[in-house]
N, C-alpha and C. Protein backbone atom coordinates (compact mmCIF):
# COMPACT_ATOMS: atom_id res chain seq x y z
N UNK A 1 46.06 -66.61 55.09
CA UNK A 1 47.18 -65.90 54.51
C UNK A 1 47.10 -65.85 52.99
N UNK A 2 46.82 -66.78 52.18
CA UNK A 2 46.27 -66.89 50.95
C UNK A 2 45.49 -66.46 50.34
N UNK A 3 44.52 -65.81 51.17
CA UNK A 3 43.54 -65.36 50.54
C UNK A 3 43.97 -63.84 50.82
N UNK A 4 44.52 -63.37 52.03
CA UNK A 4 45.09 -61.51 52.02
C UNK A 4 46.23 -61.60 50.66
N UNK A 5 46.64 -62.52 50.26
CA UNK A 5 47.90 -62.21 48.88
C UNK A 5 46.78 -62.03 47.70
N UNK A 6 45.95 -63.18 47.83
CA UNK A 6 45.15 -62.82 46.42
C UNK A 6 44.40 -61.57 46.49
N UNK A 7 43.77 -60.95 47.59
CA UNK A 7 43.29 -59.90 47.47
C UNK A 7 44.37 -58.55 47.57
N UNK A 8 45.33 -58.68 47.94
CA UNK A 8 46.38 -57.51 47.89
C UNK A 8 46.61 -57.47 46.15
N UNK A 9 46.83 -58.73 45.55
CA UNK A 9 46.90 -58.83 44.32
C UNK A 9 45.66 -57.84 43.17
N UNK A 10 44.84 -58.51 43.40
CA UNK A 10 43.20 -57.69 43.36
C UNK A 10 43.26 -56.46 43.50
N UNK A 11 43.97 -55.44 44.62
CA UNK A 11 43.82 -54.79 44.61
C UNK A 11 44.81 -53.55 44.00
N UNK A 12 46.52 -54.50 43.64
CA UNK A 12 47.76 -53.54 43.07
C UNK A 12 47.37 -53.91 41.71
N UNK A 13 46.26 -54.90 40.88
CA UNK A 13 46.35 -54.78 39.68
C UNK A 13 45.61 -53.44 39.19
N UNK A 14 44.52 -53.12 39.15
CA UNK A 14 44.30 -51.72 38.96
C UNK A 14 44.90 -50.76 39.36
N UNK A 15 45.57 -50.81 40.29
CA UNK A 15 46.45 -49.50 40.31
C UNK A 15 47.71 -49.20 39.54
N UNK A 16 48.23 -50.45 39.43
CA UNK A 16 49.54 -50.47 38.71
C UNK A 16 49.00 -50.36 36.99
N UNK A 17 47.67 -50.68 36.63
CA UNK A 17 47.09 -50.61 35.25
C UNK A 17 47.00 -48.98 35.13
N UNK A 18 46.69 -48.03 36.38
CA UNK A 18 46.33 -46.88 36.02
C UNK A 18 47.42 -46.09 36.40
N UNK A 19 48.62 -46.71 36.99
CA UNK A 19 49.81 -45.99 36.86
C UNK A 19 50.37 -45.89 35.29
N UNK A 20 50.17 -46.84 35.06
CA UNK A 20 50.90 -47.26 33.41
C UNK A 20 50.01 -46.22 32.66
N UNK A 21 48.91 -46.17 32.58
CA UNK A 21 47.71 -45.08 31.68
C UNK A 21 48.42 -44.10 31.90
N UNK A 22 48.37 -43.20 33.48
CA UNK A 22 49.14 -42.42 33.80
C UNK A 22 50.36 -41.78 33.02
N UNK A 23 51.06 -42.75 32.70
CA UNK A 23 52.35 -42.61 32.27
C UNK A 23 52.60 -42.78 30.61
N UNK A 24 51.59 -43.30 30.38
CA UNK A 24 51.50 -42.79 28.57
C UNK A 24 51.17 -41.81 28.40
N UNK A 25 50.38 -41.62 29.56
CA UNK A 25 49.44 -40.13 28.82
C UNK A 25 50.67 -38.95 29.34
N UNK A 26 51.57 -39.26 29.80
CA UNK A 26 52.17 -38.10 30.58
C UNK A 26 53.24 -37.89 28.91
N UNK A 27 53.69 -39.24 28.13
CA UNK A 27 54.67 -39.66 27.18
C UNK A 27 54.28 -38.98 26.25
N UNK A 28 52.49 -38.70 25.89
CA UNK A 28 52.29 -37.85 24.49
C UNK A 28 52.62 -36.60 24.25
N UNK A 29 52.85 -36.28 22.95
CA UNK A 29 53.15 -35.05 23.02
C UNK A 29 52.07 -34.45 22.54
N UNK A 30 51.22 -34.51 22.80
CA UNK A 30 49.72 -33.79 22.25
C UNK A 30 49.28 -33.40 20.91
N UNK A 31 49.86 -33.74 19.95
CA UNK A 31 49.59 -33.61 18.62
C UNK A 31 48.63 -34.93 18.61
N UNK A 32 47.67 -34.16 17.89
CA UNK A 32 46.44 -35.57 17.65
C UNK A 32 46.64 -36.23 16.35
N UNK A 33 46.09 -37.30 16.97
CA UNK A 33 46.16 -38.68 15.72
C UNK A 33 44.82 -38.55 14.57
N UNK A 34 45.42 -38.93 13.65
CA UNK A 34 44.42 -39.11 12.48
C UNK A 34 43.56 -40.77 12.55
N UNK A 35 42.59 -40.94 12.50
CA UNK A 35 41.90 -42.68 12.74
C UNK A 35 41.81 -43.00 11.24
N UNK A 36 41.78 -42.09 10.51
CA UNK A 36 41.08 -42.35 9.07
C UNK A 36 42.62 -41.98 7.93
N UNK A 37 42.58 -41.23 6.94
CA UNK A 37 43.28 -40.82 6.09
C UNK A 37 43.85 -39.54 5.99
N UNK A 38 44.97 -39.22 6.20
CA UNK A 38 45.94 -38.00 6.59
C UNK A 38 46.59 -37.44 5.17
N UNK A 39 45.72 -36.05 4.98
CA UNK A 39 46.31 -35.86 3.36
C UNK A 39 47.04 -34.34 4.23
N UNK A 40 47.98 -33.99 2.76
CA UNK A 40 48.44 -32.73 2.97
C UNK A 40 47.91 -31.82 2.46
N UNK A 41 48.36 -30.81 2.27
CA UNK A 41 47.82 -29.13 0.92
C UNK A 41 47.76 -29.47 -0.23
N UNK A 42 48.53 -31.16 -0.73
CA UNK A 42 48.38 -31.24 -1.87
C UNK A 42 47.70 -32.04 -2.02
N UNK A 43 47.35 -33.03 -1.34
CA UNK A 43 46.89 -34.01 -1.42
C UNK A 43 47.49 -35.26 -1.36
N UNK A 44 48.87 -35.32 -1.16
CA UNK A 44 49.11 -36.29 -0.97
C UNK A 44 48.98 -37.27 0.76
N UNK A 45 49.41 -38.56 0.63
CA UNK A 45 48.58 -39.42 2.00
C UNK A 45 49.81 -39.16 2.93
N UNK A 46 50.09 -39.16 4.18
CA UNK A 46 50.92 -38.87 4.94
C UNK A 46 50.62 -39.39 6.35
N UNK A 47 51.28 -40.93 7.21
CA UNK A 47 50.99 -41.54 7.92
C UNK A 47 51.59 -40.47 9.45
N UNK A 48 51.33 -41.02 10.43
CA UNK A 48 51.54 -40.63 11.72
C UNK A 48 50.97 -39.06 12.08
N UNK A 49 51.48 -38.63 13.39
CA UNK A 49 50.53 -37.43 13.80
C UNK A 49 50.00 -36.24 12.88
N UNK A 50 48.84 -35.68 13.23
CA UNK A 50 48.32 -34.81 12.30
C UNK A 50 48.83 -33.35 12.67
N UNK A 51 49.52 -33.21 11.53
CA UNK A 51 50.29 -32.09 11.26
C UNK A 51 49.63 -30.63 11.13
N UNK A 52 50.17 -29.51 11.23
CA UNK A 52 49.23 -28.12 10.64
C UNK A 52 49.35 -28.55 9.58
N UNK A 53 48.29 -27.71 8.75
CA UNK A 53 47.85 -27.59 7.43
C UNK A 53 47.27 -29.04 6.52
N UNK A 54 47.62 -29.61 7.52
CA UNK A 54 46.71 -31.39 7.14
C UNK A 54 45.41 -31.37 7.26
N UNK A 55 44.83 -32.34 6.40
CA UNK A 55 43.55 -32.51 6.89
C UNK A 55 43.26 -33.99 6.87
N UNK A 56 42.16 -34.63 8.29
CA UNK A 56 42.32 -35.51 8.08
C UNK A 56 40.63 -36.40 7.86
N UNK A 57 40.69 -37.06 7.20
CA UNK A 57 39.62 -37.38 6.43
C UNK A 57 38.78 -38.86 7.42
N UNK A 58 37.81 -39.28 8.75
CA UNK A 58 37.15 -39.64 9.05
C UNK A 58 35.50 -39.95 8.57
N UNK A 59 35.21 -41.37 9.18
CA UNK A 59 36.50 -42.67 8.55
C UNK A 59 36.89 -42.81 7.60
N UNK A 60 37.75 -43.50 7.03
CA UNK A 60 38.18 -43.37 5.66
C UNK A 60 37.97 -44.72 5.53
N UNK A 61 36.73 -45.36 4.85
CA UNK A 61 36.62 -46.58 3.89
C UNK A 61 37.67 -46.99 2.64
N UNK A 62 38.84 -47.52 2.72
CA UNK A 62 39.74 -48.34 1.93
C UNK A 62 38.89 -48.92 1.04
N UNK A 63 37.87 -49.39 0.84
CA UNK A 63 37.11 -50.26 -0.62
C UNK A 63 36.09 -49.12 -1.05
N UNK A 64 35.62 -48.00 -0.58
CA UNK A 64 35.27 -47.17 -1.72
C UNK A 64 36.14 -45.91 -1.67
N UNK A 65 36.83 -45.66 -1.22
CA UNK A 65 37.97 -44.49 -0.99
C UNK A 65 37.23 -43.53 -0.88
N UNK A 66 35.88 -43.65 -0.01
CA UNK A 66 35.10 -42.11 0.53
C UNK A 66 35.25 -42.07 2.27
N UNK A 67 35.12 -40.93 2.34
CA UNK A 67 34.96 -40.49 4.06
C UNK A 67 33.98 -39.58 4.34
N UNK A 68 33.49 -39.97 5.74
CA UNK A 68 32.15 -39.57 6.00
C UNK A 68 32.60 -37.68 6.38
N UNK A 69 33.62 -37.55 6.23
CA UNK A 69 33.79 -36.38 7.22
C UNK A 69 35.44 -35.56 7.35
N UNK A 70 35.95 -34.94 7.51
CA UNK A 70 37.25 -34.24 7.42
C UNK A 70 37.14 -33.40 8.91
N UNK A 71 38.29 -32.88 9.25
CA UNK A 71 38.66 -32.51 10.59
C UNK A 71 40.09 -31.79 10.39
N UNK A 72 40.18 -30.96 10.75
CA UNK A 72 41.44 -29.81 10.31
C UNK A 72 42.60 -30.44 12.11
N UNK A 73 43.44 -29.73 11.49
CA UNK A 73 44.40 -30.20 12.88
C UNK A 73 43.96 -29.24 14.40
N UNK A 74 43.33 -28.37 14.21
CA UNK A 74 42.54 -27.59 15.46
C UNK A 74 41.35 -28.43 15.75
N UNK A 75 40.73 -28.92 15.28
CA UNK A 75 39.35 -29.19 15.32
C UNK A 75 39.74 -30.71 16.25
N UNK A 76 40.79 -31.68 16.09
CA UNK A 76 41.10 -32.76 16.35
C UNK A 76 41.88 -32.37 17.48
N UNK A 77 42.69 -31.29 17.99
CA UNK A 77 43.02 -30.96 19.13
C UNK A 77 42.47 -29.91 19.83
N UNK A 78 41.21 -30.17 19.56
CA UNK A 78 39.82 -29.58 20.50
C UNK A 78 39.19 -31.13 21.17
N UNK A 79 39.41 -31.93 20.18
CA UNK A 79 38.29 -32.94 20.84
C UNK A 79 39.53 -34.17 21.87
N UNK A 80 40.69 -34.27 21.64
CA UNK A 80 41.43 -34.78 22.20
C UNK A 80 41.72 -34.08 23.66
């Protein structure tokens, strides 16, 4: 009997892990995230989702303040 609980166990933990995935992913609202540094038209820094007309600057190294790369807000909700 002990051993059908631990394996029933075994077997509702992945499912209940990929219900929960499930259910974040259902929560986003599809605007993609910036990983690196989120500037505006002017340049100034601007935290959370990447907005139109943003651009966002991947990765963004904090100790030399360069990035390998930039990504427009289409280009980042192509790859998401």
């Amino acid at each position: 009997m002990k051993l059908r609980g631990v394996l029933l166990v075994l077997f509702l933990l992945p499912l209940l892990w990929g219900l929960i995935t499930l259910a974040r992913g259902r929560a986003a609202d599809g605007a993609p995230e910036c990983p690196g540094l989120q500037l505006d038209e002017v340049g100034e820094e601007h935290p959370g989702r990447l907005r139109p007309g943003f651009t966002c600057h991947v990765p963004y190294d904090t100790v030399t303040g360069r990035s390998t790369g930039t990504r427009l807000r289409r280009q980042a909700h192509a790859r998401s």
